[in-house]
N, C-alpha and C. Protein backbone atom coordinates (compact mmCIF):
# COMPACT_ATOMS: atom_id res chain seq x y z
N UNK A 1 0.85 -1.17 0.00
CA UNK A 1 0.00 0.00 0.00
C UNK A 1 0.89 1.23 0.00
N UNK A 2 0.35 2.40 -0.89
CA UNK A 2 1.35 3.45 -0.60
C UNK A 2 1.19 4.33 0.62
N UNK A 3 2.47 4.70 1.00
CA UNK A 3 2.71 5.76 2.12
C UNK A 3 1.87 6.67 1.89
N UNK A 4 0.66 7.08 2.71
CA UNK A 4 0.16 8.38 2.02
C UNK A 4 -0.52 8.70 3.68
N UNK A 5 -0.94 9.83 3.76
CA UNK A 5 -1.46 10.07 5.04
C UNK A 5 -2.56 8.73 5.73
N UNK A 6 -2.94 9.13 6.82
CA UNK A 6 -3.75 7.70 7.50
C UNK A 6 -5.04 8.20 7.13
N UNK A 7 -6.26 7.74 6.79
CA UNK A 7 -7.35 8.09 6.93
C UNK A 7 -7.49 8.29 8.24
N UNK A 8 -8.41 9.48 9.06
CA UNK A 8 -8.94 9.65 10.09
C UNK A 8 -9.25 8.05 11.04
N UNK A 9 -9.99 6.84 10.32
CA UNK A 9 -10.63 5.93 11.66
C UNK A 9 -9.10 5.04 11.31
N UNK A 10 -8.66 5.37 10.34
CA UNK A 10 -7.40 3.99 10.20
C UNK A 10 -6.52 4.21 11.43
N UNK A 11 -6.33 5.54 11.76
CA UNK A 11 -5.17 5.81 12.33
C UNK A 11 -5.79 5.82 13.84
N UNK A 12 -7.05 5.88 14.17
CA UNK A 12 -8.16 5.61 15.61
C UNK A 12 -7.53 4.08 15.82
N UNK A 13 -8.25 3.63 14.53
CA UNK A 13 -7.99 1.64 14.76
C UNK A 13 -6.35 1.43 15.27
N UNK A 14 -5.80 1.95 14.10
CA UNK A 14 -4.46 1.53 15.20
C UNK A 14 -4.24 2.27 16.30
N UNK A 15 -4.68 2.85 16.69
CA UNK A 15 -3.66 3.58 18.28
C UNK A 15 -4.69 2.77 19.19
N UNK A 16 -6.39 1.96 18.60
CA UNK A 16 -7.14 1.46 19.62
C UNK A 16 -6.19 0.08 19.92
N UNK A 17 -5.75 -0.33 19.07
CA UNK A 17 -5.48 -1.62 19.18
C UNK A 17 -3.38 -1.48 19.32
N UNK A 18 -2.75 -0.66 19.62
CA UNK A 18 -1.62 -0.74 20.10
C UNK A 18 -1.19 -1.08 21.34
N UNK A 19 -1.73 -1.10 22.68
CA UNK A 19 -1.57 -1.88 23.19
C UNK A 19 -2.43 -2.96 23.98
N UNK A 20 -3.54 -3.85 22.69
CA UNK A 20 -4.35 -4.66 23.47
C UNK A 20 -5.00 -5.48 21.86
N UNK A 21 -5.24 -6.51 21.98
CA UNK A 21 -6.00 -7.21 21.31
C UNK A 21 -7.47 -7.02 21.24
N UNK A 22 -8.08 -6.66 20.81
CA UNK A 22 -10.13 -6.16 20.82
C UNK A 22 -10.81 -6.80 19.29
N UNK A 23 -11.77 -7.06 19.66
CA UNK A 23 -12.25 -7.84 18.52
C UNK A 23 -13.61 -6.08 18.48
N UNK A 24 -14.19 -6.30 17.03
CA UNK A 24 -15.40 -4.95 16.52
C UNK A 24 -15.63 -4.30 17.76
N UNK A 25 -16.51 -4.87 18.38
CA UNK A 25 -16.98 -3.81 18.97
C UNK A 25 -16.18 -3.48 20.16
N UNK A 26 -15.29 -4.15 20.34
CA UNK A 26 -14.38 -3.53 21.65
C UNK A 26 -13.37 -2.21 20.66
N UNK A 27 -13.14 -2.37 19.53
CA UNK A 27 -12.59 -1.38 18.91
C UNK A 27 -13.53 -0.07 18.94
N UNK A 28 -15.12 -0.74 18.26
CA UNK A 28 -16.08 0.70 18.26
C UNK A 28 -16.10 0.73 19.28
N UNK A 29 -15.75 0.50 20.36
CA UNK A 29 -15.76 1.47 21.89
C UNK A 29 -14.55 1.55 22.24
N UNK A 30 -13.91 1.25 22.10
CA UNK A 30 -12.54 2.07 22.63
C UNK A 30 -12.11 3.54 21.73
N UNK A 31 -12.31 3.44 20.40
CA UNK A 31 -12.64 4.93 19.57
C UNK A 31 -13.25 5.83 19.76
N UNK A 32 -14.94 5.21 20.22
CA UNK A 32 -15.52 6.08 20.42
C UNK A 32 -14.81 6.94 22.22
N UNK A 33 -14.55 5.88 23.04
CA UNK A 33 -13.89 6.40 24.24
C UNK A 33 -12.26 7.59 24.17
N UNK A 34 -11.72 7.16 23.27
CA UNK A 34 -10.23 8.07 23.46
C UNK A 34 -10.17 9.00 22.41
N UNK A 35 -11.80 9.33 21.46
CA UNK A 35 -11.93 10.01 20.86
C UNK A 35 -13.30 11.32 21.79
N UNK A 36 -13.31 10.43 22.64
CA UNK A 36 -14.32 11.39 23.70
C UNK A 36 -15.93 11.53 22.54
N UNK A 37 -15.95 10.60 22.14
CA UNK A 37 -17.41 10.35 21.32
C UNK A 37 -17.67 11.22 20.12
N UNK A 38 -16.65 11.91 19.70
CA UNK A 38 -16.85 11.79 18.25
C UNK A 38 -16.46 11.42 17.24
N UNK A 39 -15.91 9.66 17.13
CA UNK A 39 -15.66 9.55 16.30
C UNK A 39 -16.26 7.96 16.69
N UNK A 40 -17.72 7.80 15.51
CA UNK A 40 -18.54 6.79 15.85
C UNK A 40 -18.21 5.70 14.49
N UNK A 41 -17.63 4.66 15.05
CA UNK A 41 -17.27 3.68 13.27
C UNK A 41 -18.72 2.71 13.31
N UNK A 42 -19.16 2.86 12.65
CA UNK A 42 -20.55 2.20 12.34
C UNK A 42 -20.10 1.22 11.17
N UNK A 43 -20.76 -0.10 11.74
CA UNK A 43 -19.93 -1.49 11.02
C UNK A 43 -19.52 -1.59 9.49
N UNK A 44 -20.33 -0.57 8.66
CA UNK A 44 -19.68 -0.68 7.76
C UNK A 44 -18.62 -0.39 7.65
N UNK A 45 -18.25 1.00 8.16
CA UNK A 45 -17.08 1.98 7.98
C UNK A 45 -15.89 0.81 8.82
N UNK A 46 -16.30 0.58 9.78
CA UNK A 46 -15.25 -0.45 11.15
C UNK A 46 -14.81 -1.84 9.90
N UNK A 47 -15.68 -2.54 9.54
CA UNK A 47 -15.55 -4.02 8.34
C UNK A 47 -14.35 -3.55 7.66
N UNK A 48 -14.71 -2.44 6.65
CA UNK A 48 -14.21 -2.10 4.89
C UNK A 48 -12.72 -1.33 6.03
N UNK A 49 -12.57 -0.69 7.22
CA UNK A 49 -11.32 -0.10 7.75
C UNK A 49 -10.46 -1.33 7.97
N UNK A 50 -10.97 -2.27 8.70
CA UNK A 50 -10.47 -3.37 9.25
C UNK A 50 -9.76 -4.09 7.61
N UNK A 51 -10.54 -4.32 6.83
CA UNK A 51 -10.12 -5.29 5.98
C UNK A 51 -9.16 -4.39 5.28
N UNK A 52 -8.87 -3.02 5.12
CA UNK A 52 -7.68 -2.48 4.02
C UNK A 52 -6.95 -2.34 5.34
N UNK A 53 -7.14 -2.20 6.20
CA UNK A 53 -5.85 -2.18 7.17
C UNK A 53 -5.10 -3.78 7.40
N UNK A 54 -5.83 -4.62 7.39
CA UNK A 54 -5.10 -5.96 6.56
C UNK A 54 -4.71 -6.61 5.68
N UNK A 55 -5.65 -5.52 4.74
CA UNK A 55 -4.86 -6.11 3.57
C UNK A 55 -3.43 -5.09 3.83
N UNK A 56 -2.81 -4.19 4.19
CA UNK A 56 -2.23 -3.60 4.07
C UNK A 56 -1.00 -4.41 5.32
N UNK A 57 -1.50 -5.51 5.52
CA UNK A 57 -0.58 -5.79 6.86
C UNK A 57 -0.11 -4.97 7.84
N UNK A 58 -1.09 -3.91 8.50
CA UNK A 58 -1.04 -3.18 9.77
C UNK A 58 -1.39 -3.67 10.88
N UNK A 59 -2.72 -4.59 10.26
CA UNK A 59 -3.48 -5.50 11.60
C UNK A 59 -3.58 -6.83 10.79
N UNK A 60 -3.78 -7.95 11.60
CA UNK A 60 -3.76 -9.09 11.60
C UNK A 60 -4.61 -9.84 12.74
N UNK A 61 -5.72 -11.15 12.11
CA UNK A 61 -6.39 -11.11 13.10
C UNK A 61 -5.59 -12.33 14.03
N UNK A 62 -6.12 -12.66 15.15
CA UNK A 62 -5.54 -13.23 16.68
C UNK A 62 -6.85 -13.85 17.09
N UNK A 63 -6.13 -14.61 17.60
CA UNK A 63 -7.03 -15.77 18.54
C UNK A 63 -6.97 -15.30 19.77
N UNK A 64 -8.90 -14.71 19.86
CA UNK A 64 -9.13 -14.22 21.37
C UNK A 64 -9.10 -15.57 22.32
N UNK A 65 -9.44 -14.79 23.36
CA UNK A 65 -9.71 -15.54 24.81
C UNK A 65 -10.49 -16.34 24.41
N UNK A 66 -10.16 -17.23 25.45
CA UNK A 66 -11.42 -18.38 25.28
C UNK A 66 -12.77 -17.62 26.04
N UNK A 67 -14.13 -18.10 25.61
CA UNK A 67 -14.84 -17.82 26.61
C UNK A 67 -15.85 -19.10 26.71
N UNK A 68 -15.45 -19.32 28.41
CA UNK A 68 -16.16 -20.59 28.92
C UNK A 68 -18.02 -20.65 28.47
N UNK A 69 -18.74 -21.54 28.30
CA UNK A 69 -19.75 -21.97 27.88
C UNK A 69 -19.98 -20.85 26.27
N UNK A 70 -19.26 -20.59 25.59
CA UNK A 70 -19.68 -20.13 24.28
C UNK A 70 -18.58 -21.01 22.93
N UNK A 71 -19.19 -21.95 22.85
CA UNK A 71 -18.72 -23.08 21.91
C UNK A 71 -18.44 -22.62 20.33
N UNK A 72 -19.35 -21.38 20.05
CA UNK A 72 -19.14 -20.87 18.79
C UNK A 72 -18.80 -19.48 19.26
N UNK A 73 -18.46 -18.80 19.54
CA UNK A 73 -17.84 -17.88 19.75
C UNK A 73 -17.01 -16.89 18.16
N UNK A 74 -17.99 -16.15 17.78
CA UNK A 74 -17.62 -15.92 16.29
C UNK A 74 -16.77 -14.75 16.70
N UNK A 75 -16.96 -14.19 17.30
CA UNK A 75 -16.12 -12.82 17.10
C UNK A 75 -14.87 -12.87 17.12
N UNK A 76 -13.97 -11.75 15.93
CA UNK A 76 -12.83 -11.79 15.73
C UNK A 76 -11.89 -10.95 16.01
N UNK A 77 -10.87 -11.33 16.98
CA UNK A 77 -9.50 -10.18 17.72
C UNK A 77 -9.16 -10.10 16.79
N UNK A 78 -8.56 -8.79 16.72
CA UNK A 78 -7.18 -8.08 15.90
C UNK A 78 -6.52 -7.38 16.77
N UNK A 79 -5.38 -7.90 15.89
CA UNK A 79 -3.92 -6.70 16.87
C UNK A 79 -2.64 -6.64 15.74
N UNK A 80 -2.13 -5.31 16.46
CA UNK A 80 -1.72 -4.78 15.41
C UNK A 80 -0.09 -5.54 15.01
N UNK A 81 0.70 -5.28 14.13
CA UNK A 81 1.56 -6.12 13.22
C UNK A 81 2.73 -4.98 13.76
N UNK A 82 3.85 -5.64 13.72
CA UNK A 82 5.35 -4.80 13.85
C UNK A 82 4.85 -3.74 12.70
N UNK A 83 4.56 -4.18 11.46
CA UNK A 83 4.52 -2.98 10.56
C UNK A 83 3.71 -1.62 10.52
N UNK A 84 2.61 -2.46 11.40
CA UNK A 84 1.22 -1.45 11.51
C UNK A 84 1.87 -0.65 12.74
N UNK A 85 2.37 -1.12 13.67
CA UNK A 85 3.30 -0.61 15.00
C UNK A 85 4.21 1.05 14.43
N UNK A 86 4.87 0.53 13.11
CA UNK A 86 5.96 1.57 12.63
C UNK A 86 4.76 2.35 11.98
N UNK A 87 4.05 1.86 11.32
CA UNK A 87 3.00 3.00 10.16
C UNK A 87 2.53 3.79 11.26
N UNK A 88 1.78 3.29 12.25
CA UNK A 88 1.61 4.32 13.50
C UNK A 88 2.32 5.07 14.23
N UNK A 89 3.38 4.80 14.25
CA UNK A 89 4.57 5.77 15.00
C UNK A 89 5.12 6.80 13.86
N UNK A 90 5.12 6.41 12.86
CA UNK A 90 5.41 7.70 11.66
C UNK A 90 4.21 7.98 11.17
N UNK A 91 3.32 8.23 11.76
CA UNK A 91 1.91 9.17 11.55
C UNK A 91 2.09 9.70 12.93
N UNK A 92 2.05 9.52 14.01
CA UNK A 92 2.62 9.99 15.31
C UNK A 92 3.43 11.44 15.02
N UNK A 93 4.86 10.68 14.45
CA UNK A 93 5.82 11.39 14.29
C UNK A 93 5.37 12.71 13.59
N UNK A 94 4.71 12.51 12.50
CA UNK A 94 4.46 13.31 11.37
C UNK A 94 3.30 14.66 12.39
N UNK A 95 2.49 14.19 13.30
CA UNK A 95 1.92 15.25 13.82
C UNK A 95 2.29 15.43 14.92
N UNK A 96 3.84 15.14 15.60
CA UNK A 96 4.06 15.83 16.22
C UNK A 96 4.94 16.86 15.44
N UNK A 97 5.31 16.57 14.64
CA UNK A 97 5.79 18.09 13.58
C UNK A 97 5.05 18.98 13.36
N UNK A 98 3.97 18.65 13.20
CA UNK A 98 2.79 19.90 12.89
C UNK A 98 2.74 20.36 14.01
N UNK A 99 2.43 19.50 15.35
CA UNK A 99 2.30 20.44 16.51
C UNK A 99 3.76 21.20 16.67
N UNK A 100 4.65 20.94 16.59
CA UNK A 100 6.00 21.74 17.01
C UNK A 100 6.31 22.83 16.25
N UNK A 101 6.10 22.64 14.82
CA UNK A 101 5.80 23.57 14.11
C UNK A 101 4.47 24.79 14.48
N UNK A 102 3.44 24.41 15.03
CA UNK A 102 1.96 25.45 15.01
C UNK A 102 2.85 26.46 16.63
N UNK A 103 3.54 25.40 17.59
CA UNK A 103 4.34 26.13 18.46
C UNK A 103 4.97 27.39 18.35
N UNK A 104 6.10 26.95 17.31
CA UNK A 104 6.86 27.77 16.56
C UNK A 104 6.24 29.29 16.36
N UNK A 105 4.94 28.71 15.87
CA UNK A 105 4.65 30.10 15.15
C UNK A 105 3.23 30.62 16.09
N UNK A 106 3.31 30.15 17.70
CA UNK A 106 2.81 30.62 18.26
C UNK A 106 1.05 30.91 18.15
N UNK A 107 0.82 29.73 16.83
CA UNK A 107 -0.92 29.43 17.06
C UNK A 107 -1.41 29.15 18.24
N UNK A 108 -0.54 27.73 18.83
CA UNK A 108 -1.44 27.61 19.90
C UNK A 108 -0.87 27.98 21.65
N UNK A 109 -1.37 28.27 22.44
CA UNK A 109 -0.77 28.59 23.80
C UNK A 109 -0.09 27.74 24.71
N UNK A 110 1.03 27.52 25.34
CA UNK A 110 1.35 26.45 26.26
C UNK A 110 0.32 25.91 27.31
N UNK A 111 -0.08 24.55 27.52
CA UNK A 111 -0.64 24.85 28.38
C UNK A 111 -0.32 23.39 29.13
N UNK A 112 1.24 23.59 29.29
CA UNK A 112 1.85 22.34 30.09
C UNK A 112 1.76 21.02 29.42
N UNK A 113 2.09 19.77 30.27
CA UNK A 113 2.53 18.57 29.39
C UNK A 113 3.12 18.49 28.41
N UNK A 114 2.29 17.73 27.41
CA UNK A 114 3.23 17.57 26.24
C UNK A 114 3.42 19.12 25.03
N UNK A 115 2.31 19.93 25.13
CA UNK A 115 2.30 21.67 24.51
C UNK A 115 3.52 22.04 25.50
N UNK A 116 3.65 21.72 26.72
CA UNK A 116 4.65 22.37 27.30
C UNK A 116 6.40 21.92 26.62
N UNK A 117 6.11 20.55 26.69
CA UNK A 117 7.67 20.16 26.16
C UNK A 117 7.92 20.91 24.66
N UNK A 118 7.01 20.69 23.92
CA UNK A 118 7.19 20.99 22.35
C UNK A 118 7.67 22.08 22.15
N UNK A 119 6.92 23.37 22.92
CA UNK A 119 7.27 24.73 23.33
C UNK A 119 8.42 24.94 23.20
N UNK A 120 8.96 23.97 24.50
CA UNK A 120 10.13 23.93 25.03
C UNK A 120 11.22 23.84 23.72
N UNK A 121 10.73 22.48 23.38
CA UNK A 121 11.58 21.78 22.23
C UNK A 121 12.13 23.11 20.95
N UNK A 122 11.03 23.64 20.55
CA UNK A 122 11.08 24.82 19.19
C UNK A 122 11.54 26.18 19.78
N UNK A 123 11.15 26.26 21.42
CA UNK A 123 12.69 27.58 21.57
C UNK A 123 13.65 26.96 21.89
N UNK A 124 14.24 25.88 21.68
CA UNK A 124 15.43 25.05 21.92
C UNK A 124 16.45 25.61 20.00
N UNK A 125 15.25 24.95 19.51
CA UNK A 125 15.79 24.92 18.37
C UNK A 125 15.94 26.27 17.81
N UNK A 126 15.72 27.48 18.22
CA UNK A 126 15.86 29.31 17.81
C UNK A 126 16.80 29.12 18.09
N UNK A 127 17.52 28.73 19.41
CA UNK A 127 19.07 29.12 20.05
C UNK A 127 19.80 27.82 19.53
């Protein structure tokens, strides 16, 4: 697949599933949770994300937990791939440039933590 920016839920799916195995709907709720509820994957959008993010070898599916008295147990874990690991950390990377950069030029205000380090970081780099 080519390098090209992440679609918006591709790049949700992987940071949901970086450190934990979740099968659908533990993904549509963990998105909708660390997106603070606006960003709702409704099964189509979650299916057709899931399947080009494998075909793309980012995610790969996994053999969940067992669960005692459910003999058919259809639902399917995914977790993410060393490769999908790096595609996520250089989309990471890539916006923490934008944020260090919007620093730079004093769009947005410090307001401690990680705005605080970046701050830090881009009057590092004036001197």
């Amino acid at each position: 697949m080519e390098e090209t920016l992440l679609k918006p839920q591709w790049f949700q799916i992987l940071l949901a599933l970086a450190d934990k195995e979740l099968h659908g709907l533990g993904i549509q709720r963990e998105v909708l949770r660390q997106t603070d509820d606006r960003m709702r994957l409704w099964p189509r959008m979650l299916y057709g994300s899931l399947q080009s993010l494998s075909e793309a070898g980012w995610i790969e599916e996994r053999q969940g937990p067992e669960a005692p008295g459910l003999e058919e147990d259809r639902r399917r874990f995914y977790g993410l791939t060393e490769a999908g690991r790096e595609r996520l950390a250089e989309e990471l990377r890539r916006m923490e440039s934008y944020l260090r950069l919007a620093h730079k030029r004093r769009v947005l205000p410090a307001a401690g933590g990680l705005a605080q380090d970046l701050q830090e970081a881009a009057q590092g780099e004036k001197g």
